[in-house]
C-alpha atoms as a PDB file:
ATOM      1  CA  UNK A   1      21.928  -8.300   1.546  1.00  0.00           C
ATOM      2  CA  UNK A   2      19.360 -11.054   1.614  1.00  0.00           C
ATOM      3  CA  UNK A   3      16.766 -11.016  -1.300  1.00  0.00           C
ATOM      4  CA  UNK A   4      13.287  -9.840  -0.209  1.00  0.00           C
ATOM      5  CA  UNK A   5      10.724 -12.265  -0.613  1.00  0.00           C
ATOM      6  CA  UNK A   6       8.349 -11.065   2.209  1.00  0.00           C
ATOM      7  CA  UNK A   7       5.715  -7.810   1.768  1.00  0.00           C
ATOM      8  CA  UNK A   8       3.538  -6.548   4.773  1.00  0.00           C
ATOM      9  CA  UNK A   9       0.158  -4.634   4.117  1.00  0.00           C
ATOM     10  CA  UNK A  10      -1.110  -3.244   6.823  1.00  0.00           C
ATOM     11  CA  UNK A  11      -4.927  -3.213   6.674  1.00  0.00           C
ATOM     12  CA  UNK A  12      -6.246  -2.465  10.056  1.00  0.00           C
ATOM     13  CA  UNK A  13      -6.988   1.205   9.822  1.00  0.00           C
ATOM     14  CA  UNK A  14     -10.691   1.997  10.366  1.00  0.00           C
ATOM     15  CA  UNK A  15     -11.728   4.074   7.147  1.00  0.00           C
ATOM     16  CA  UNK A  16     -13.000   6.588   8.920  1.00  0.00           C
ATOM     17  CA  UNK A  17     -13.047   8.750   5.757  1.00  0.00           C
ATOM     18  CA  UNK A  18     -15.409   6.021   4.106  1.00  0.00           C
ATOM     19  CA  UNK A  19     -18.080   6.071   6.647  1.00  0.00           C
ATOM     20  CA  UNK A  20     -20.635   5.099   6.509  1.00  0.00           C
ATOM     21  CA  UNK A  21     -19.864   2.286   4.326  1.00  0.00           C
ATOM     22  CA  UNK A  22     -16.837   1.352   6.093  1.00  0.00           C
ATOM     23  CA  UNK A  23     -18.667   0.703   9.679  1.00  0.00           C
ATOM     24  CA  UNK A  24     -19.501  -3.044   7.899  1.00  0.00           C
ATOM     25  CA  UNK A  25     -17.127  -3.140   4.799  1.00  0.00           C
ATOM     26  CA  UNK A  26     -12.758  -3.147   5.286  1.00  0.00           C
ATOM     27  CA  UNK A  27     -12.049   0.097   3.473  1.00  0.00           C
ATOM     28  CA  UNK A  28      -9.307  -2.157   1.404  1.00  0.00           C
ATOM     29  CA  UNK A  29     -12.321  -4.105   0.149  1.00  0.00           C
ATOM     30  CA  UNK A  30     -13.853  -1.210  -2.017  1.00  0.00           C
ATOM     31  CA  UNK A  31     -14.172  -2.317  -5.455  1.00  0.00           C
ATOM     32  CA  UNK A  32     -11.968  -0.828  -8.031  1.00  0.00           C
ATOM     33  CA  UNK A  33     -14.345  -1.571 -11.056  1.00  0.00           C
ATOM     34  CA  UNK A  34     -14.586  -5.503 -10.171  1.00  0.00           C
ATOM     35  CA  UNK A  35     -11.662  -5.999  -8.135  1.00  0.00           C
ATOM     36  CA  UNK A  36     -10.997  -4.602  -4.398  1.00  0.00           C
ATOM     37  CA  UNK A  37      -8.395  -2.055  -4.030  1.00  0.00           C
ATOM     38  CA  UNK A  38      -5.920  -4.827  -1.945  1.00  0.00           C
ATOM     39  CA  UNK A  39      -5.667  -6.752  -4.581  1.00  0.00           C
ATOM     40  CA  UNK A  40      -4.474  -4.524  -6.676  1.00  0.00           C
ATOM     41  CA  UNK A  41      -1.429  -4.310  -3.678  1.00  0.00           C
ATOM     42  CA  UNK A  42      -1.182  -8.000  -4.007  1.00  0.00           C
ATOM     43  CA  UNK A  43      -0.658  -8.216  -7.544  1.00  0.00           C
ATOM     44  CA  UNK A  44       1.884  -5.167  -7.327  1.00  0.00           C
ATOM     45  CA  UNK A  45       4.046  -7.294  -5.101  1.00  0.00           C
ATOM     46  CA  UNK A  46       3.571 -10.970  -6.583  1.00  0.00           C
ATOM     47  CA  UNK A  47       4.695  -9.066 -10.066  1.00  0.00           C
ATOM     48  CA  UNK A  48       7.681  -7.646  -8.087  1.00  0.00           C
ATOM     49  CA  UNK A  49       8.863 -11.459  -7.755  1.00  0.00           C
ATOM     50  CA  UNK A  50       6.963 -11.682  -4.009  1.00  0.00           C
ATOM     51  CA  UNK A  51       4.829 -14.369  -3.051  1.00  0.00           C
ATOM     52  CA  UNK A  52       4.590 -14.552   0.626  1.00  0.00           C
ATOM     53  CA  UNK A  53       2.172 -11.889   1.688  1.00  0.00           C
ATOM     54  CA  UNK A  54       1.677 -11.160   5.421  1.00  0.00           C
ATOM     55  CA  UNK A  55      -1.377  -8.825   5.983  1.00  0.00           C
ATOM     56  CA  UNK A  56      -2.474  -7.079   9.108  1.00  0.00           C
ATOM     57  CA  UNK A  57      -6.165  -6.948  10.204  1.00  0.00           C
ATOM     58  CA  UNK A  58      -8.262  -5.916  12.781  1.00  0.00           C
ATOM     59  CA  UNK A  59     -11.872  -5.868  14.061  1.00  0.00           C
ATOM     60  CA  UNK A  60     -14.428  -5.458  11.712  1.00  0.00           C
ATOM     61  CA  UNK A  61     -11.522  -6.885   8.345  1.00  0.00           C
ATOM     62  CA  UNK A  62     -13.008 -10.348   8.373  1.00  0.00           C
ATOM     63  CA  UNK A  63     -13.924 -10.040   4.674  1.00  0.00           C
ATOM     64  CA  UNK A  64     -10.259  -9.567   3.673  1.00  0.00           C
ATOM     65  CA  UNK A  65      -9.385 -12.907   5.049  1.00  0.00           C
ATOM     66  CA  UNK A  66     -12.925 -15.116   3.569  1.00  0.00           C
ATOM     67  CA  UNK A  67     -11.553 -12.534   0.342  1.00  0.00           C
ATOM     68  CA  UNK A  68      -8.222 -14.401   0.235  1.00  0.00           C
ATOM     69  CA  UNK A  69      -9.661 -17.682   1.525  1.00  0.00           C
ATOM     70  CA  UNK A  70     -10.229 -21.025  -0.474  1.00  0.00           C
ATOM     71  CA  UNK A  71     -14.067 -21.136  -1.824  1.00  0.00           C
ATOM     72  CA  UNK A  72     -14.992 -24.878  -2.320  1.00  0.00           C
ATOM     73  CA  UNK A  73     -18.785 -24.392  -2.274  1.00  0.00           C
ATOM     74  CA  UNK A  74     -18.827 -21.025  -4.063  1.00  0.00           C
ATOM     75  CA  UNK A  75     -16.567 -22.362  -7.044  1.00  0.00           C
ATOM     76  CA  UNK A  76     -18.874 -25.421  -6.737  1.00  0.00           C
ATOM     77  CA  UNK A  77     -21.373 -23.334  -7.010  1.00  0.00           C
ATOM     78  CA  UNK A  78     -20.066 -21.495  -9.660  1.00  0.00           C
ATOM     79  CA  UNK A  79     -19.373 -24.610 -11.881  1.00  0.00           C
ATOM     80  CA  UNK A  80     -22.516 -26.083 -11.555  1.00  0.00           C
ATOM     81  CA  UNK A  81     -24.276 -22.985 -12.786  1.00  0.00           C
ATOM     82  CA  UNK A  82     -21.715 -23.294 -16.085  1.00  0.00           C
ATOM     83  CA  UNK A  83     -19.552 -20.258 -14.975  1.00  0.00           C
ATOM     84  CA  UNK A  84     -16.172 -22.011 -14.953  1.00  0.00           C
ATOM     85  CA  UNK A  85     -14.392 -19.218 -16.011  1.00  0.00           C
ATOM     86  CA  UNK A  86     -14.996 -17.196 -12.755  1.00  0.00           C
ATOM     87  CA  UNK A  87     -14.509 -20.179 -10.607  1.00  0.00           C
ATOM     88  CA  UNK A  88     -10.849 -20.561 -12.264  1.00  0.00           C
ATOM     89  CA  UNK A  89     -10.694 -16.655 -11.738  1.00  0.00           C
ATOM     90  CA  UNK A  90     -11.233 -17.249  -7.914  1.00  0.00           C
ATOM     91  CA  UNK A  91      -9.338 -20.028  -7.613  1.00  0.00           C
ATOM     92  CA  UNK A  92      -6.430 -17.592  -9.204  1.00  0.00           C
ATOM     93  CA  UNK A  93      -6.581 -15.109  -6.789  1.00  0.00           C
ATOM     94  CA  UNK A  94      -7.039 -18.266  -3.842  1.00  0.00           C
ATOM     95  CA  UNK A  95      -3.508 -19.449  -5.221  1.00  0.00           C
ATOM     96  CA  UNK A  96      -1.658 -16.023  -6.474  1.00  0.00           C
ATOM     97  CA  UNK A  97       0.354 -15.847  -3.433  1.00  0.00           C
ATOM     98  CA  UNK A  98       1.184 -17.503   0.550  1.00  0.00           C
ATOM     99  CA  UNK A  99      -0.731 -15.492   2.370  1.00  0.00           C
ATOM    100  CA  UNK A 100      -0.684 -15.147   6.482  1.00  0.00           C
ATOM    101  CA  UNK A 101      -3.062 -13.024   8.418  1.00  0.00           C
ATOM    102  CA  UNK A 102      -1.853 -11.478  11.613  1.00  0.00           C
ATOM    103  CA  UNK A 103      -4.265  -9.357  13.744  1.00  0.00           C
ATOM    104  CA  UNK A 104      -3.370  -5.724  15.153  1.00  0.00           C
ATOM    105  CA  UNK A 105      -5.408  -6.133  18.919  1.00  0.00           C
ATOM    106  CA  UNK A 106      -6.076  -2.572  18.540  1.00  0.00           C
ATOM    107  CA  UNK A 107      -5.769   0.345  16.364  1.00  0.00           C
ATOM    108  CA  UNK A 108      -2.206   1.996  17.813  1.00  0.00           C
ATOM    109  CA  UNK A 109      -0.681   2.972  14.695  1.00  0.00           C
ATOM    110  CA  UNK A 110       0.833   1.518  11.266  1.00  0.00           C
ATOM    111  CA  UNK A 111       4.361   0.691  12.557  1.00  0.00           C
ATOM    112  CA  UNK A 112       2.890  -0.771  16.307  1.00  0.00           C
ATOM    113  CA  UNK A 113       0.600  -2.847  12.896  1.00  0.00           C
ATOM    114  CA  UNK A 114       4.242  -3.709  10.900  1.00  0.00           C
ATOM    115  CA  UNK A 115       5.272  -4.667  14.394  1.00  0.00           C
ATOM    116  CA  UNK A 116       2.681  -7.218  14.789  1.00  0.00           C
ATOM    117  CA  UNK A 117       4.151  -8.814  11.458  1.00  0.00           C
ATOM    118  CA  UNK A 118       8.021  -8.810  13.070  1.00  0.00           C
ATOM    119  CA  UNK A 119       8.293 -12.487  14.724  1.00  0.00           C
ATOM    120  CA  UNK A 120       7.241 -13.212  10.542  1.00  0.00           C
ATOM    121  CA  UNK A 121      10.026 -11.332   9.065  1.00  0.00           C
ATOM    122  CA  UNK A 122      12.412 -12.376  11.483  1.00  0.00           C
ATOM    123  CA  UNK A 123      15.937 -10.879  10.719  1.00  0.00           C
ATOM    124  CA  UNK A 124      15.260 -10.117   6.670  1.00  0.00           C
ATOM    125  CA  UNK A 125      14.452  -6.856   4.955  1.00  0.00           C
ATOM    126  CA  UNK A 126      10.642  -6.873   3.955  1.00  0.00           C
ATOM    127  CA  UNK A 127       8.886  -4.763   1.813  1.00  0.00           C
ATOM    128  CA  UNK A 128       5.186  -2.621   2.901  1.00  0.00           C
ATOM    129  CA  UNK A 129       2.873  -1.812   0.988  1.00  0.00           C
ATOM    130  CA  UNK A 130      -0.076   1.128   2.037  1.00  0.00           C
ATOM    131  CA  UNK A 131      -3.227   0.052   0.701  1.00  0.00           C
ATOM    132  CA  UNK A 132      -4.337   3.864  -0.236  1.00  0.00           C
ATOM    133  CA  UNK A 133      -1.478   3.923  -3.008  1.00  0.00           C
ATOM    134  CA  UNK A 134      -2.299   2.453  -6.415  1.00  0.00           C
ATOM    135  CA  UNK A 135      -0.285   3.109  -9.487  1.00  0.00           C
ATOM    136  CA  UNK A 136      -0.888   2.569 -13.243  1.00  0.00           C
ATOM    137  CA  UNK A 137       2.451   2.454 -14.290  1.00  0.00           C
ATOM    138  CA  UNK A 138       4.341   0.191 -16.687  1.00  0.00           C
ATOM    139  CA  UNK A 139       7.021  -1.207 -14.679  1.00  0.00           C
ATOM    140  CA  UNK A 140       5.277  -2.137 -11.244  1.00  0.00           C
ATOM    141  CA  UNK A 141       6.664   0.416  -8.976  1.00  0.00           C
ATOM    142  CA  UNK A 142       7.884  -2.287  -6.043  1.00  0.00           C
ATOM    143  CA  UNK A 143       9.755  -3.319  -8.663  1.00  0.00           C
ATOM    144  CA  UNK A 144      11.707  -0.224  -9.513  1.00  0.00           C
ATOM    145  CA  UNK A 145      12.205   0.132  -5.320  1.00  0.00           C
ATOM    146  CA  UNK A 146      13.666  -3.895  -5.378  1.00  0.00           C
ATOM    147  CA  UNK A 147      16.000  -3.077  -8.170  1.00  0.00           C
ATOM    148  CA  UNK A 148      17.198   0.372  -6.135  1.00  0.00           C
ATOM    149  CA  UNK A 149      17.682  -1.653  -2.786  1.00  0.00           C
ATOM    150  CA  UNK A 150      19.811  -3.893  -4.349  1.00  0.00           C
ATOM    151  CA  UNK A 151      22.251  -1.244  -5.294  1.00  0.00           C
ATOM    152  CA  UNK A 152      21.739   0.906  -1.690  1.00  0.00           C
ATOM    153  CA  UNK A 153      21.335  -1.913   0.475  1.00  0.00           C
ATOM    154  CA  UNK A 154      19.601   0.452   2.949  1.00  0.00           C
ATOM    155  CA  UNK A 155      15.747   1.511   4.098  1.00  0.00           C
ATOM    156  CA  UNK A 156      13.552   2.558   0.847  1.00  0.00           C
ATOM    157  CA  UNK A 157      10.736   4.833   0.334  1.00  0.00           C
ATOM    158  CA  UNK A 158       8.510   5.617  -2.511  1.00  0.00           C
ATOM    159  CA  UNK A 159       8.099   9.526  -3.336  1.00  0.00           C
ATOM    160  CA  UNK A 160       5.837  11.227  -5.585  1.00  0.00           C
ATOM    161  CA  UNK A 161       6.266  15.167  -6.701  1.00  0.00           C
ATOM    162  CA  UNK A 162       2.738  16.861  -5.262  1.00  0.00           C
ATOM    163  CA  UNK A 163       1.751  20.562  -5.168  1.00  0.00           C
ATOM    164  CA  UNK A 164       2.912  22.069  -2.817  1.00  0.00           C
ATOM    165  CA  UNK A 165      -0.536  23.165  -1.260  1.00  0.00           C
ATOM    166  CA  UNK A 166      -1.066  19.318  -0.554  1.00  0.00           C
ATOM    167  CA  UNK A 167       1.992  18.803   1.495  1.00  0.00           C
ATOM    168  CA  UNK A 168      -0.508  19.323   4.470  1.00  0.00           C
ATOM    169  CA  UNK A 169      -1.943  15.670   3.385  1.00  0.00           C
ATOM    170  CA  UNK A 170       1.003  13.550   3.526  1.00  0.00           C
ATOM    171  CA  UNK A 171       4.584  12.768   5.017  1.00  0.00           C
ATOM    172  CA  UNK A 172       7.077  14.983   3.354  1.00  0.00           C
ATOM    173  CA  UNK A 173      10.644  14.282   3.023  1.00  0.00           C
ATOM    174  CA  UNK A 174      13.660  16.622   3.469  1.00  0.00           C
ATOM    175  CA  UNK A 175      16.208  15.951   0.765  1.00  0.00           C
ATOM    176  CA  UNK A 176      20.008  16.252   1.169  1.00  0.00           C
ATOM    177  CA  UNK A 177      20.956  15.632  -2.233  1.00  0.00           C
ATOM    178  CA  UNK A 178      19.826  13.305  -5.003  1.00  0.00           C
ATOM    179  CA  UNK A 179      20.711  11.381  -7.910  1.00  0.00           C
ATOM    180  CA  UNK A 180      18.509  11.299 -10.879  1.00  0.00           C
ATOM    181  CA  UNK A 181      15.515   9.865  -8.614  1.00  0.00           C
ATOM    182  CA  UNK A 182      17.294   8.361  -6.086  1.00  0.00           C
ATOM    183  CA  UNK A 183      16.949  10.883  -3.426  1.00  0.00           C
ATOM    184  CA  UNK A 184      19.488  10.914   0.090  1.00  0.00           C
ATOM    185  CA  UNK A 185      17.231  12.060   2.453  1.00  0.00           C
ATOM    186  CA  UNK A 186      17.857  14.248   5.805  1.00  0.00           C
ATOM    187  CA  UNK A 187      14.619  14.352   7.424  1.00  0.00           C
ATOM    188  CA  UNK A 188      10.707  13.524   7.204  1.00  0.00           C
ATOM    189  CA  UNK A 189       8.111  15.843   8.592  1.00  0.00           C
ATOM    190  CA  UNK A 190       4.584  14.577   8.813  1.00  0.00           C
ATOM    191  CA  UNK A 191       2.115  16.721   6.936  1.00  0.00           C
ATOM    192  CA  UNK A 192       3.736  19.822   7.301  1.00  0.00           C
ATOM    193  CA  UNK A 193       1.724  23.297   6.049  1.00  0.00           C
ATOM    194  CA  UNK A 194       2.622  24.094   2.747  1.00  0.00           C
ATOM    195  CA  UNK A 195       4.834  27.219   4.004  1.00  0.00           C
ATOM    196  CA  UNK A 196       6.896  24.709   6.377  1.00  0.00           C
ATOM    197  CA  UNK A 197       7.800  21.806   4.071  1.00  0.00           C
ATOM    198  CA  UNK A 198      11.320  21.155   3.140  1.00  0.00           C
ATOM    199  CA  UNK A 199      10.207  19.554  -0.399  1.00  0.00           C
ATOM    200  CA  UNK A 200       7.199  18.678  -2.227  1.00  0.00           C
ATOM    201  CA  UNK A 201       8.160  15.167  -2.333  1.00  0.00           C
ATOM    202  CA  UNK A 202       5.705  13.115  -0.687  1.00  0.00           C
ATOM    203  CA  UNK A 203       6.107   9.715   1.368  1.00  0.00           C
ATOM    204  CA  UNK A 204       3.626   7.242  -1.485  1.00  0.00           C
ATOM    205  CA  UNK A 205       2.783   4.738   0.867  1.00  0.00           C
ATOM    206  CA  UNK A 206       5.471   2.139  -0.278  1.00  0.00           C
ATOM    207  CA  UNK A 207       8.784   0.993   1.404  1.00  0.00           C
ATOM    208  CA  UNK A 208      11.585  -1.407   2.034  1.00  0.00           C
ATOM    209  CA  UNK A 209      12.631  -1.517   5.585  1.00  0.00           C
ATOM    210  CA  UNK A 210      15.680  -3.444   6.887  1.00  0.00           C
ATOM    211  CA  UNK A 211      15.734  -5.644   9.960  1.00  0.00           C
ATOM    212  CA  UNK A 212      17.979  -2.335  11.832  1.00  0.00           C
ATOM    213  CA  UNK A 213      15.465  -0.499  10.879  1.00  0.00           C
ATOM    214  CA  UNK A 214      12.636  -2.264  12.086  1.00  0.00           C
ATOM    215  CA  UNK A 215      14.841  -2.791  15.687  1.00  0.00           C
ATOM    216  CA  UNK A 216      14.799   0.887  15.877  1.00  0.00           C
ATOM    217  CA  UNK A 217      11.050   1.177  15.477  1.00  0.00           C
ATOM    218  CA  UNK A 218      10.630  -1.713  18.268  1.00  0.00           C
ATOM    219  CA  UNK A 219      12.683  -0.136  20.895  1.00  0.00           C
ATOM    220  CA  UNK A 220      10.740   3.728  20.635  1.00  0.00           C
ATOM    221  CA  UNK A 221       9.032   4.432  23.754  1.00  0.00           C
ATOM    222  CA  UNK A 222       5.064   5.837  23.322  1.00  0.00           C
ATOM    223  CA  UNK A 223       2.391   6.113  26.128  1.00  0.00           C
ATOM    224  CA  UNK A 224      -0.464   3.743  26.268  1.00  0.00           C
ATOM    225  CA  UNK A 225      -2.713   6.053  24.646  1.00  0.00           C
ATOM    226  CA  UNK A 226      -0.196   7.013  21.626  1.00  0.00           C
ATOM    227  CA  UNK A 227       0.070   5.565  18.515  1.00  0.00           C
ATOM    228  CA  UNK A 228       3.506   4.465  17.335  1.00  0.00           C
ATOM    229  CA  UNK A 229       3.568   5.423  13.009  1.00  0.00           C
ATOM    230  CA  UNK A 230       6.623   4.054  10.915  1.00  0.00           C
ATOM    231  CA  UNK A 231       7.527   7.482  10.347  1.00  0.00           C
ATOM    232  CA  UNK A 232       8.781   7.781  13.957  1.00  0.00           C
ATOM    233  CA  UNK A 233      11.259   5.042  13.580  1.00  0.00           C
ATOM    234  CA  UNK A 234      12.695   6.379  10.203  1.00  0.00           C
ATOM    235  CA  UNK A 235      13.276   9.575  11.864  1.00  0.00           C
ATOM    236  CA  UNK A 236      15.080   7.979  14.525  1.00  0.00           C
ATOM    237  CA  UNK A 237      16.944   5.746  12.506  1.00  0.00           C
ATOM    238  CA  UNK A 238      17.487   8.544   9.754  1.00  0.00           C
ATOM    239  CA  UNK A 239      19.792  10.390  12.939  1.00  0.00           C
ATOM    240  CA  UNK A 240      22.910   7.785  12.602  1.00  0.00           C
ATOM    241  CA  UNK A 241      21.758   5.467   8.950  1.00  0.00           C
ATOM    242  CA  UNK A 242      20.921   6.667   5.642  1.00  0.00           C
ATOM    243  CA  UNK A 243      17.660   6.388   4.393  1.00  0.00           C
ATOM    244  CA  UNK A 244      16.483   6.902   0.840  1.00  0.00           C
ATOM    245  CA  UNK A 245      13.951   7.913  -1.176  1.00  0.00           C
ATOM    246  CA  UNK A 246      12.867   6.869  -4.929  1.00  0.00           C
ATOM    247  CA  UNK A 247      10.509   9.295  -6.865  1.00  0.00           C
ATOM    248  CA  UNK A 248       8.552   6.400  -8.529  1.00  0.00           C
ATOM    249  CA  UNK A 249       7.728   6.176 -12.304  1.00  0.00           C
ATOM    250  CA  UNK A 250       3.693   5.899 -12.737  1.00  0.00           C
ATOM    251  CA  UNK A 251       0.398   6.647 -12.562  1.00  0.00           C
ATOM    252  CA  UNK A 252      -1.131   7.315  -8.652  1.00  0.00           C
ATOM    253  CA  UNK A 253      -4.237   7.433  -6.795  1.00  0.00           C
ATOM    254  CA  UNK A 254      -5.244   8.036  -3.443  1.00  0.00           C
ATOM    255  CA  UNK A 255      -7.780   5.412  -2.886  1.00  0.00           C
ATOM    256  CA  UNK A 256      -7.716   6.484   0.934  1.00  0.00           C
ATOM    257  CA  UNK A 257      -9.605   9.691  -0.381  1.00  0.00           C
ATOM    258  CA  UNK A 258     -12.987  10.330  -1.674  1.00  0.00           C
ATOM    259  CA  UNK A 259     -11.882  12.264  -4.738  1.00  0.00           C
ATOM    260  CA  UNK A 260      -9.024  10.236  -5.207  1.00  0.00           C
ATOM    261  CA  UNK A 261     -10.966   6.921  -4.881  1.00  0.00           C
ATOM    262  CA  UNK A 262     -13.187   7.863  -7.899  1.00  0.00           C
ATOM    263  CA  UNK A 263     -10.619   9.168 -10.244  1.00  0.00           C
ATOM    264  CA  UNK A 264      -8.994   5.526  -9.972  1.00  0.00           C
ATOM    265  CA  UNK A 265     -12.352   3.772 -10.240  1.00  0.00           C
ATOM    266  CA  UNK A 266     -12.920   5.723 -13.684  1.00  0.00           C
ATOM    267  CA  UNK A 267      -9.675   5.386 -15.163  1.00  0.00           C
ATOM    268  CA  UNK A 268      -9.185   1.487 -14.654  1.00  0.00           C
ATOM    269  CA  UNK A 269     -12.932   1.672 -16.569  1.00  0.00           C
ATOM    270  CA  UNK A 270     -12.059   3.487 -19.059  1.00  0.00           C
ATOM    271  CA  UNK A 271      -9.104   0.622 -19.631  1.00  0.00           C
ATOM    272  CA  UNK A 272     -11.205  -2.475 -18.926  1.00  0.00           C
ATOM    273  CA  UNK A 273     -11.563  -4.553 -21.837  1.00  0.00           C
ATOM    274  CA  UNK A 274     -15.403  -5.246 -21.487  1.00  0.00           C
ATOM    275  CA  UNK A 275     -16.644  -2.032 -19.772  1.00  0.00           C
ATOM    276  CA  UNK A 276     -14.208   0.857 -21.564  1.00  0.00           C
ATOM    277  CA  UNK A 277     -15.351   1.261 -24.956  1.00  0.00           C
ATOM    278  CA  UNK A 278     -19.097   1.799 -23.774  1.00  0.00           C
ATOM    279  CA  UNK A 279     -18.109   3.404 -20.274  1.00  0.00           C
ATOM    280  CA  UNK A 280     -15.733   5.779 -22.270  1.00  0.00           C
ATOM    281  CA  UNK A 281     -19.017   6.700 -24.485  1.00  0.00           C
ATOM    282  CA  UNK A 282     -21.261   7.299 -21.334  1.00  0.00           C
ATOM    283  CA  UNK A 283     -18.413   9.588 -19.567  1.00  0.00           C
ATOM    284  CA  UNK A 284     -18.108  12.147 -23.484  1.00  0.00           C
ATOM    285  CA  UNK A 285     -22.574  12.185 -23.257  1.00  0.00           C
ATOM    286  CA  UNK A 286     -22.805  12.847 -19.724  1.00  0.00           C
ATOM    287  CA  UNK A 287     -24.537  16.658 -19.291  1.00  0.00           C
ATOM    288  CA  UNK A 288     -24.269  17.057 -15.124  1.00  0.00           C
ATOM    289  CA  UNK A 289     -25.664  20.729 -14.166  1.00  0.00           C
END
């Protein structure tokens, strides 16, 4: 199995849980403290060893790309005004990784979005990365799914235990069996009610998919007005391939939800070097009736 040195995000979603802010703003652009929450994504993967990031846009992303994008007159700018330390900061994020933007004509879905991406990946397994799943954790988790694949050799997804009253919120797998947290998986249901799932294990946004895999996802048939979601290829592939899931060790957040969004944006405060001490101070004094 070749080594994966390719990881897909798939950015083109609207954010329609973020309006109004998102009708001008990409939803993955929404600052985590000082940072926005795809670069957090970015680093994730560049960490994991990856440096050759495809991401998928649409109308109304153009701010991810300029994001990304080298900055001559800002950093300029910037240096002239005696702030070289946030020039070098931008020029670090300019140069972190190859990145290649590939636009999704129209919202249809996140795997007719991977699909977009599949001339790119050609015939190697790629790694994709959600951009409502951040972790804290101390091992990055794309790097605990790399070092899995490499001993499975076979389509990868990230799991995390939820309540079981949640289940209606997210893909939920169907376990066979499993393996400390390697998990062989029978089935995925897409946000079953709490009564129906077969698991509390929940699909976290985070996957390896192989080239047969991807091929399977290609050749499912959907109507014009349909969308076509990843999910529908892994359940078609799942019927004659094994597919596999890894509970991942960390820290997550939802930044796709309002709740979740703000529970990440005060804990990475509370651990900033600058802001934590003092923001940590302001959270203990704060008297909200």
């Amino acid at each position: 199995m070749m080594k994966i040195k390719k990881a897909i995000i798939p950015a083109a979603g609207l954010g329609t849980r973020f309006l109004p802010a998102t009708k001008s703003l990409a939803k993955e652009m929404l600052p985590i403290v000082d940072k926005p929450c795809i670069q957090y994504l970015v680093e994730e993967a560049v960490e994991s060893g990856i440096k050759d990031i495809i991401i998928i846009t649409g109308d109304g992303k153009d701010s991810i790309e300029h994001y990304f994008a080298h900055s001559k007159e800002f950093q300029k700018h910037l240096i002239e005004k005696g702030n070289k330390e946030a020039a070098d900061n931008l020029k670090k994020i300019e140069k972190m990784a190859k990145f290649t933007f590939v636009r999704q004509p129209s919202p249809k879905g996140d795997g007719d979005a991977i699909l977009c991406a599949k001339e790119l990946v050609k015939d190697e397994p790629f790694a994709v990365l959600f951009g409502d799943d951040i972790y804290d954790s101390r091992i990055p988790p794309l790097t605990q799914m790399l070092k899995k694949f490499e001993q499975l050799e076979a389509p990868l997804i990230a799991l995390e235990e939820i309540e079981f009253k949640d289940c209606g919120k997210y893909g939920i797998v169907d376990p066979k069996s499993h393996e400390g947290e390697i998990y062989y998986l029978k089935g995925l249901i897409e946000k079953p009610s709490p009564k129906k799932a077969p698991s509390n294990l929940a699909i976290a946004g985070k996957y390896i998919i192989t080239p047969d895999l991807l091929e399977t996802l290609a050749k499912i048939k959907k109507t014009a007005d349909s969308e076509l979601r990843l999910i529908d290829g892994m359940r078609e592939y799942i019927k004659k391939s094994p597919i596999y899931g890894l509970k991942i060790q960390g820290l997550r957040f939802d930044t796709g939800d309002k709740l979740g969004y703000l529970k990440a944006v005060v804990h990475f405060a509370q651990k900033d070097e600058t802001l934590g001490k003092e923001f940590k101070k302001h959270l203990q004094g704060l008297d909200i009736r």
